[in-house]
C-alpha atoms as a PDB file:
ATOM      1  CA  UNK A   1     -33.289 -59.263  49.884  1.00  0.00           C
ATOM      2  CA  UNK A   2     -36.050 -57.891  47.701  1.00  0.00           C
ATOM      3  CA  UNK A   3     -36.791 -59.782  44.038  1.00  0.00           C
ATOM      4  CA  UNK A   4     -35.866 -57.432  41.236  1.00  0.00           C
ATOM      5  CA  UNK A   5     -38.653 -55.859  39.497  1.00  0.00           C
ATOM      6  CA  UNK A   6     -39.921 -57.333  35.978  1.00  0.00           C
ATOM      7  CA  UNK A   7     -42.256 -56.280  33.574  1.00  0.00           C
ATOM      8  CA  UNK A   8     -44.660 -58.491  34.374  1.00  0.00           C
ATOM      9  CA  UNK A   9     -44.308 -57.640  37.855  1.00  0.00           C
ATOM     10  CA  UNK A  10     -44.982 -53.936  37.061  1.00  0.00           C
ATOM     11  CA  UNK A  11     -48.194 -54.583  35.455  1.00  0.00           C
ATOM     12  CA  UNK A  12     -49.488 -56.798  38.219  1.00  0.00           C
ATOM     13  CA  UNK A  13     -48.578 -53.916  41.128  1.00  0.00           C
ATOM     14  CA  UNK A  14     -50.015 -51.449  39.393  1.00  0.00           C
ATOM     15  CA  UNK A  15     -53.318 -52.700  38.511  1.00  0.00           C
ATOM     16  CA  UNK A  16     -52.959 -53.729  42.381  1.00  0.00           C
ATOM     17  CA  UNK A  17     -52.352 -50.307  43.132  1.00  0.00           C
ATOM     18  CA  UNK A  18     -54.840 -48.838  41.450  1.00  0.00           C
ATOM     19  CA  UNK A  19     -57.272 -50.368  43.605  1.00  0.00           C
ATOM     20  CA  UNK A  20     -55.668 -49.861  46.684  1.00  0.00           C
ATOM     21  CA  UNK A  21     -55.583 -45.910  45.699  1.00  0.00           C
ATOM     22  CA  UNK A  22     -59.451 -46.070  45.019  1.00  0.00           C
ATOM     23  CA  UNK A  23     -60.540 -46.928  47.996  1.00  0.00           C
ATOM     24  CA  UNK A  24     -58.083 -44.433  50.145  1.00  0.00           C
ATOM     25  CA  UNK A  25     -59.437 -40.716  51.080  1.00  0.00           C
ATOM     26  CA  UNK A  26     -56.622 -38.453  49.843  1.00  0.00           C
ATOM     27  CA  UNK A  27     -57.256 -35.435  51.583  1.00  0.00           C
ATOM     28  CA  UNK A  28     -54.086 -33.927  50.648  1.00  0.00           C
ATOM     29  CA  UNK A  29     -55.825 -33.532  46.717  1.00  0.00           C
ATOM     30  CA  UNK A  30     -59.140 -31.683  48.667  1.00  0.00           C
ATOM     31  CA  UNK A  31     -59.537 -28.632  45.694  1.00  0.00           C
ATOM     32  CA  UNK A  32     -56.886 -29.845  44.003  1.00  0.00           C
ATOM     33  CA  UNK A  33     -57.827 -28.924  40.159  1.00  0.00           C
ATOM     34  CA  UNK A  34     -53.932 -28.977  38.524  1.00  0.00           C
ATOM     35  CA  UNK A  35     -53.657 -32.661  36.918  1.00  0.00           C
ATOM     36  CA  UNK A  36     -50.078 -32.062  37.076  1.00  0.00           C
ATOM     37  CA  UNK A  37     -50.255 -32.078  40.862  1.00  0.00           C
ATOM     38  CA  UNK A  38     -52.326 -34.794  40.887  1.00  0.00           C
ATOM     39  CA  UNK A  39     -50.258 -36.728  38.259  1.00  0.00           C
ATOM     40  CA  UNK A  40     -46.901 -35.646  40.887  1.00  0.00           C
ATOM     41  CA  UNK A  41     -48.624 -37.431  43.549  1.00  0.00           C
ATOM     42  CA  UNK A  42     -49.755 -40.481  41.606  1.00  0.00           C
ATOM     43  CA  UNK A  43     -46.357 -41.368  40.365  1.00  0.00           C
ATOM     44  CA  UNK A  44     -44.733 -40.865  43.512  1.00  0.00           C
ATOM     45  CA  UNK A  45     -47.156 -43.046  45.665  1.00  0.00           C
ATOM     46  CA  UNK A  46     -46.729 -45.586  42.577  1.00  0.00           C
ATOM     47  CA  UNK A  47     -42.884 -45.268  43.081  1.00  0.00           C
ATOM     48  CA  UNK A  48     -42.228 -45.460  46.897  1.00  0.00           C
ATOM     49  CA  UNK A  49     -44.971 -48.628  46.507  1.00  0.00           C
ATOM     50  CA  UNK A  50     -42.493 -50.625  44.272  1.00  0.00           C
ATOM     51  CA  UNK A  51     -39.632 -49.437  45.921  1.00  0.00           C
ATOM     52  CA  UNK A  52     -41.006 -50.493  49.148  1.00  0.00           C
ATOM     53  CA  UNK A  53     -41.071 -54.388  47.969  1.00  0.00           C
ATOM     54  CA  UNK A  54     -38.790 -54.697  44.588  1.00  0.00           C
ATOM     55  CA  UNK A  55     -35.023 -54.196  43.659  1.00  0.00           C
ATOM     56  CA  UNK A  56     -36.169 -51.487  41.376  1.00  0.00           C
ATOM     57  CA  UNK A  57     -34.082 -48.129  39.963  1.00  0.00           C
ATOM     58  CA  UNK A  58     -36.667 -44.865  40.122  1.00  0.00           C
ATOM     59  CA  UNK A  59     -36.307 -42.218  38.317  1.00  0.00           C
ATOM     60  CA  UNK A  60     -35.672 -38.192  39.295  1.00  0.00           C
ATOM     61  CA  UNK A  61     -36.257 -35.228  37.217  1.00  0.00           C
ATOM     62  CA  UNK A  62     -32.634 -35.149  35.620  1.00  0.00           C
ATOM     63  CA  UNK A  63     -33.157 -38.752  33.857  1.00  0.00           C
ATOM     64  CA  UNK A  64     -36.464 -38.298  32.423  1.00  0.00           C
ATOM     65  CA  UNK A  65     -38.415 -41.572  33.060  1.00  0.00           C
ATOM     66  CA  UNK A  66     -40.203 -42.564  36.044  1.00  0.00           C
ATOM     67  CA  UNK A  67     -38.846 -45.963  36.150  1.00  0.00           C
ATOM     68  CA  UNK A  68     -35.261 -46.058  33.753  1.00  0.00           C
ATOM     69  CA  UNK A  69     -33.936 -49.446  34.538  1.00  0.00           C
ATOM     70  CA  UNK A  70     -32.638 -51.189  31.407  1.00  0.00           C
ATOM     71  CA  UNK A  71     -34.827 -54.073  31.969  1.00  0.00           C
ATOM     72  CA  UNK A  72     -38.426 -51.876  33.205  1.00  0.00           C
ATOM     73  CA  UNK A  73     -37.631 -48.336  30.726  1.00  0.00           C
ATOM     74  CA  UNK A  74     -41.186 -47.206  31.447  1.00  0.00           C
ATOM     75  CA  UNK A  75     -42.133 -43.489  32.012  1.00  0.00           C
ATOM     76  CA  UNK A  76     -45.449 -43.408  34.052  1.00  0.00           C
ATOM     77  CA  UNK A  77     -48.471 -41.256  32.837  1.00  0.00           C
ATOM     78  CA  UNK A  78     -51.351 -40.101  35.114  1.00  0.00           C
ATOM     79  CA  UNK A  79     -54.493 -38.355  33.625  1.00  0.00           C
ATOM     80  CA  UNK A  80     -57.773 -37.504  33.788  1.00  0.00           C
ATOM     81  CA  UNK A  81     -60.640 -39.298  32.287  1.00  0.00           C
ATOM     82  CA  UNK A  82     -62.221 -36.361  31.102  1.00  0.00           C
ATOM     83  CA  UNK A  83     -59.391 -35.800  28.423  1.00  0.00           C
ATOM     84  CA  UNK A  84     -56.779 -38.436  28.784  1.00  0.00           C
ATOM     85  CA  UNK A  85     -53.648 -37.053  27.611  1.00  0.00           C
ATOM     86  CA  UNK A  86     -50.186 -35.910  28.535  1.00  0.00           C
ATOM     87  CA  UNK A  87     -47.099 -34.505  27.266  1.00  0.00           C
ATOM     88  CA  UNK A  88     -43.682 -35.918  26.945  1.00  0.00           C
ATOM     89  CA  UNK A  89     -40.590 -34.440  25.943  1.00  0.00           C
ATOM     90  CA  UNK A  90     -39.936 -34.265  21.648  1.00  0.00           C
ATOM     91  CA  UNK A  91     -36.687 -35.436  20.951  1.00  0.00           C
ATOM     92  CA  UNK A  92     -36.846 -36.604  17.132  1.00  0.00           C
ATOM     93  CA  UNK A  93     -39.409 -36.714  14.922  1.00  0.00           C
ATOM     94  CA  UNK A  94     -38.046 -40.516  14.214  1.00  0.00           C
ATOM     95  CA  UNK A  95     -40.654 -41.061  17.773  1.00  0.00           C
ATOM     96  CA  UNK A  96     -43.390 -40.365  15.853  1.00  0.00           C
ATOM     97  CA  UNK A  97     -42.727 -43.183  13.026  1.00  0.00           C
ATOM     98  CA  UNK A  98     -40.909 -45.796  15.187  1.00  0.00           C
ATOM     99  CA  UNK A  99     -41.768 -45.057  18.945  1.00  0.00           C
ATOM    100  CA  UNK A 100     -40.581 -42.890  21.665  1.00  0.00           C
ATOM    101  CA  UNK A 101     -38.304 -45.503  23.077  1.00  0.00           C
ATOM    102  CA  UNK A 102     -39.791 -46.039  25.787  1.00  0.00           C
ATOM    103  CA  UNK A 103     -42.706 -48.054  27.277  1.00  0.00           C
ATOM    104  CA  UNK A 104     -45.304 -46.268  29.322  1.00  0.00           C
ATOM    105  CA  UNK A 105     -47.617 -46.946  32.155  1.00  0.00           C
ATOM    106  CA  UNK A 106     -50.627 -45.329  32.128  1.00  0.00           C
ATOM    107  CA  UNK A 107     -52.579 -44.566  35.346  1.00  0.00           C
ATOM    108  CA  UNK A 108     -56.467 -42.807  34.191  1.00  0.00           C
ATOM    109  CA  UNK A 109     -58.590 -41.553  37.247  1.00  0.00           C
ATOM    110  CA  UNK A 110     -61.529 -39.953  38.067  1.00  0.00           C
ATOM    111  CA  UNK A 111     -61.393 -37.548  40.212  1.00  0.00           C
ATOM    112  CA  UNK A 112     -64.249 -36.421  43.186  1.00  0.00           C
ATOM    113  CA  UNK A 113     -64.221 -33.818  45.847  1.00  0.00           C
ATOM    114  CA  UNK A 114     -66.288 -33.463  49.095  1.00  0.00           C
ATOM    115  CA  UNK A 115     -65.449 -30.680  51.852  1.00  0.00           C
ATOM    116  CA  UNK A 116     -63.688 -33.342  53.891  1.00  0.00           C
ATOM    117  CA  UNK A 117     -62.807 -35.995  51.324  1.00  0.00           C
ATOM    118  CA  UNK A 118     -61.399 -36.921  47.787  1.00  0.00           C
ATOM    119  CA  UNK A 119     -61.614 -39.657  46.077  1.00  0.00           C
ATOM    120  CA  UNK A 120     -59.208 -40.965  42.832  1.00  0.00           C
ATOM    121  CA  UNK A 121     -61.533 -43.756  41.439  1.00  0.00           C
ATOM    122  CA  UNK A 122     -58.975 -45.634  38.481  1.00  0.00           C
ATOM    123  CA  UNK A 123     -61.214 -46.164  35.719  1.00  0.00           C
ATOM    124  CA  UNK A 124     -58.035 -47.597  33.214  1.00  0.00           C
ATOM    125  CA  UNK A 125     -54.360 -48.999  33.862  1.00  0.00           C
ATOM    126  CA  UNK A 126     -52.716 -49.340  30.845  1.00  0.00           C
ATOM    127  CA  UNK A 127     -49.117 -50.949  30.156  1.00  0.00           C
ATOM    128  CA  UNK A 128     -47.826 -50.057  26.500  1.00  0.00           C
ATOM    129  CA  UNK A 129     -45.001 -51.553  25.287  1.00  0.00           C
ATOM    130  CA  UNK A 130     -42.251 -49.357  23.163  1.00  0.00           C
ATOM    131  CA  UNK A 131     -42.679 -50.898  20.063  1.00  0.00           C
ATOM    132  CA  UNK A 132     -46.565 -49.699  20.087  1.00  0.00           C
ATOM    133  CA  UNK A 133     -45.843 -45.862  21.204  1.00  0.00           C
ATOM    134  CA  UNK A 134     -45.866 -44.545  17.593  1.00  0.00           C
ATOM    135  CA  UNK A 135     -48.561 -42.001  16.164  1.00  0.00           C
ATOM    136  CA  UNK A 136     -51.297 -44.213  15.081  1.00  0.00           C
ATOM    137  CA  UNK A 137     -52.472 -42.515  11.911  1.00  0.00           C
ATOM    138  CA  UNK A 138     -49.093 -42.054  10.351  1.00  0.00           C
ATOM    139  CA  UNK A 139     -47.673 -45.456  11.161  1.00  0.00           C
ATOM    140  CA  UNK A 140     -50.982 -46.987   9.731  1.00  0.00           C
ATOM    141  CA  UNK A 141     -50.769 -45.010   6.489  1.00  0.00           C
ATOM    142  CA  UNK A 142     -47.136 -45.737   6.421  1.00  0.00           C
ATOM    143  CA  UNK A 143     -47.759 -49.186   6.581  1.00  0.00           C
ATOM    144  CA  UNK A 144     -50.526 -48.903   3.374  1.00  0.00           C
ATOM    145  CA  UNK A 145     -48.009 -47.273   1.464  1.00  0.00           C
ATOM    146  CA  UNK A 146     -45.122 -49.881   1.884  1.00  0.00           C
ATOM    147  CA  UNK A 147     -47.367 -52.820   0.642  1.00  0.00           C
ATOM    148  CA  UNK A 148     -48.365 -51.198  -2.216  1.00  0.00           C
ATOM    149  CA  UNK A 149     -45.047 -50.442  -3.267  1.00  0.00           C
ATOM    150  CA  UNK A 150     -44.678 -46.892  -2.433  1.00  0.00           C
ATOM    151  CA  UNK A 151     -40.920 -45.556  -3.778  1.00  0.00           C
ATOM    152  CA  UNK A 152     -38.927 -42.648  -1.150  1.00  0.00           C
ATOM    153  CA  UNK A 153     -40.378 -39.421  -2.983  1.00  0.00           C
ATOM    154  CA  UNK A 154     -44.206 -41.235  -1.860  1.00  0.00           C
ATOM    155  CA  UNK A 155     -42.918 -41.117   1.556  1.00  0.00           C
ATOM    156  CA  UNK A 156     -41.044 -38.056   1.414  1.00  0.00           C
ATOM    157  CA  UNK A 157     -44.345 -36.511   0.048  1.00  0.00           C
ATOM    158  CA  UNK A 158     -46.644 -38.138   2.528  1.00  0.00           C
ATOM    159  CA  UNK A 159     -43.947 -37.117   5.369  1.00  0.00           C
ATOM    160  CA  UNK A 160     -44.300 -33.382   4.437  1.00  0.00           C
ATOM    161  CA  UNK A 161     -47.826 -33.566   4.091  1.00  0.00           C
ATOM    162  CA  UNK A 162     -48.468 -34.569   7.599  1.00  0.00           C
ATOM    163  CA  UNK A 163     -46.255 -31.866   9.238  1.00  0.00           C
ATOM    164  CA  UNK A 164     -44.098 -34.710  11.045  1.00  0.00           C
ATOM    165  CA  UNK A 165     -41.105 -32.053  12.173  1.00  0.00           C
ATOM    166  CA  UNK A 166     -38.115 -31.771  10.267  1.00  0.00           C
ATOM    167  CA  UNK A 167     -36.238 -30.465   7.193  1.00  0.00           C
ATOM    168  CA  UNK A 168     -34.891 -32.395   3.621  1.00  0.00           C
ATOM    169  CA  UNK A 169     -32.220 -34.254   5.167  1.00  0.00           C
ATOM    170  CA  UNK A 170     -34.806 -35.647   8.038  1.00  0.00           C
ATOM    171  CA  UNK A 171     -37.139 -36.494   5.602  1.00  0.00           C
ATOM    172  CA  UNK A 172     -34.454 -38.293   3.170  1.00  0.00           C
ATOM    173  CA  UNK A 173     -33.218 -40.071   6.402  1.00  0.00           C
ATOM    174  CA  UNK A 174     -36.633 -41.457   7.785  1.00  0.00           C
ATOM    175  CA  UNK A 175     -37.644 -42.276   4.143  1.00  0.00           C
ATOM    176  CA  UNK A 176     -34.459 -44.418   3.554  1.00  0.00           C
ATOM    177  CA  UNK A 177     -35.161 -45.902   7.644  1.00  0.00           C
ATOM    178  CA  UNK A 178     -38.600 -46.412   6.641  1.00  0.00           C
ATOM    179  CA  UNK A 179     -37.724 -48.685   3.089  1.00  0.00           C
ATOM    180  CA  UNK A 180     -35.079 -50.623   5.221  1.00  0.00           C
ATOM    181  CA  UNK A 181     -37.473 -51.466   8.263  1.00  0.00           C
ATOM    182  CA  UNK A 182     -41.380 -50.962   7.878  1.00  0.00           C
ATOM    183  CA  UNK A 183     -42.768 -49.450  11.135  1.00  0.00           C
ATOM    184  CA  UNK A 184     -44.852 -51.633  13.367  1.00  0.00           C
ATOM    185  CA  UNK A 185     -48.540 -50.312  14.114  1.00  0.00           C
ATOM    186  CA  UNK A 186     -48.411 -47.725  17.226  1.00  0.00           C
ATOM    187  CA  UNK A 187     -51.136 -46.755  19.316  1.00  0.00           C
ATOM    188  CA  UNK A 188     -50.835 -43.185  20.341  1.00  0.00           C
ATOM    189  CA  UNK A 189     -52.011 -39.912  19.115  1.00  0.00           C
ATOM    190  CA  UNK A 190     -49.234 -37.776  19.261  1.00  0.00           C
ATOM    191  CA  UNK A 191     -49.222 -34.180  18.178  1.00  0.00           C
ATOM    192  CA  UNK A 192     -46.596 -31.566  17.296  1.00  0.00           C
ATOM    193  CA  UNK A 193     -45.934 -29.117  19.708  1.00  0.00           C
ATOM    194  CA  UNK A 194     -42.588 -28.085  21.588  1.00  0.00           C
ATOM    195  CA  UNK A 195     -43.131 -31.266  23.801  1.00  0.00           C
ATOM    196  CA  UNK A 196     -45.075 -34.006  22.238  1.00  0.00           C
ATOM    197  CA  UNK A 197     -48.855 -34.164  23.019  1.00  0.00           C
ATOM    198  CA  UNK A 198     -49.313 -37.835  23.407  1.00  0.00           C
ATOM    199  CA  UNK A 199     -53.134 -38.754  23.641  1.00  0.00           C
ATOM    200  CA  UNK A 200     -54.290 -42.324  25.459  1.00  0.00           C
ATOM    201  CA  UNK A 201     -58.504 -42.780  24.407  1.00  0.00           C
ATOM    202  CA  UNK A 202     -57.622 -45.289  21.590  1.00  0.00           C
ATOM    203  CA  UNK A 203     -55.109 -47.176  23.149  1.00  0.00           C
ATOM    204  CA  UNK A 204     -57.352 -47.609  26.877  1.00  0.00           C
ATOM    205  CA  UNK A 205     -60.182 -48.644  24.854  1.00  0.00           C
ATOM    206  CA  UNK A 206     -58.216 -51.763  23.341  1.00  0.00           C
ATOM    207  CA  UNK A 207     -59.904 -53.957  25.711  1.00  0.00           C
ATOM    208  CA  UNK A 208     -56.107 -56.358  25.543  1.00  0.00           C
ATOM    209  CA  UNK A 209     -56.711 -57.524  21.574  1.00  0.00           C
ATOM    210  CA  UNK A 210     -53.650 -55.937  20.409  1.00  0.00           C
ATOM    211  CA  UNK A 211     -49.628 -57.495  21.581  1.00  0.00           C
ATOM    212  CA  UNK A 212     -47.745 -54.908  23.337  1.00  0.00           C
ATOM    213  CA  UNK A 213     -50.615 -53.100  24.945  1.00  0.00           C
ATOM    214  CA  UNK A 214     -52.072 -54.698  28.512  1.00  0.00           C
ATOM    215  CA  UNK A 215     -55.447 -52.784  29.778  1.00  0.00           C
ATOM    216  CA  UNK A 216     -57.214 -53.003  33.082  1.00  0.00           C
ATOM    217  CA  UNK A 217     -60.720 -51.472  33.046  1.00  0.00           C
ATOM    218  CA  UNK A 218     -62.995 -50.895  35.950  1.00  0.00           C
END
């Protein structure tokens, strides 16, 4: 019987995968220049790997995340180094203030093509927890305001001023959320569009000093 998949196990086997993948010849990505192809075949080498040794619940299209299992919740995330970034789907503005939900794995490569070879050198693995997958920026500012005091209309304003999607009654609502429960610091940059634009250079250059947010460099 295979051992059920933990969190700590995940971030172990992937920073183990990651250097198994670097030192394969994956001739199938030969001219390959969509990262969403590559990202496709990332995730499911990453996938059939853990289901190959772990009790472990993957993902399809229709759920969303790579990896929903109420104990593992982590959506994987596979970019290039040359502009580390992906998108994710919006469902609230709420993710922006208090996290998507969500934790997410994050696989960045570096990509190199010969006629008769290709090579995916991992230059980051990154495991961020849910609690740190807020907007950076806003939750810091957020955070400012609450210590010194700042009343709803302050956040209302503030809110508005940063274009964080929504109308009166969404405002009034995370203003009143915000009061009762201060957001913890995320770690993303994540940008308004009709899917959220989630950007990883801050949180891969951590370098493990912040809780929630695990890094392997190489």
């Amino acid at each position: 019987m295979k051992p059920v998949l933990t969190i700590r196990d995940l971030i172990l086997e992937a920073e183990a995968f990651c250097e198994r993948l670097s030192e394969e010849n994956h001739t199938e990505l030969i001219g390959v220049t969509d990262g969403k192809a590559v990202g496709t075949y990332v995730e499911h080498r990453f996938q059939t790997y853990l289901d190959r040794m772990y009790d472990v619940e993957i993902g399809s299209s229709a759920k969303g995340i790579d990896l929903p299992g109420e104990d593992i919740l982590t959506d994987i995330k596979v970019t290039s180094i040359t502009q580390p970034q992906s998108s994710c789907p919006f469902r609230n503005a709420r993710q922006k203030i208090f996290g998507l939900g969500y934790n997410l794995l994050v696989f960045v490569y570096d990509k190199h093509d010969t006629p008769n070879s290709c090579t995916l050198t991992f230059t980051h693995c990154t495991f961020i927890d849910k609690c740190r997958t807020a907007d950076y920026t806003i939750t810091c500012r957020l955070r400012e305001m609450l210590h010194d005091g700042a009343y709803k209309e302050d956040i209302i304003g503030f809110l508005q001023d940063r274009n964080v999607p929504g109308d009166e009654i969404v405002y009034d609502d995370l203003a009143e959320e915000i009061l009762d429960h201060e957001p913890m610091q995320g770690y993303l940059t994540i940008s308004n569009a009709l899917q959220w634009r989630l950007q990883y250079r801050r949180v891969i250059m951590l370098n493990n000093s912040v809780d929630g947010v695990i890094n392997y460099e190489w």
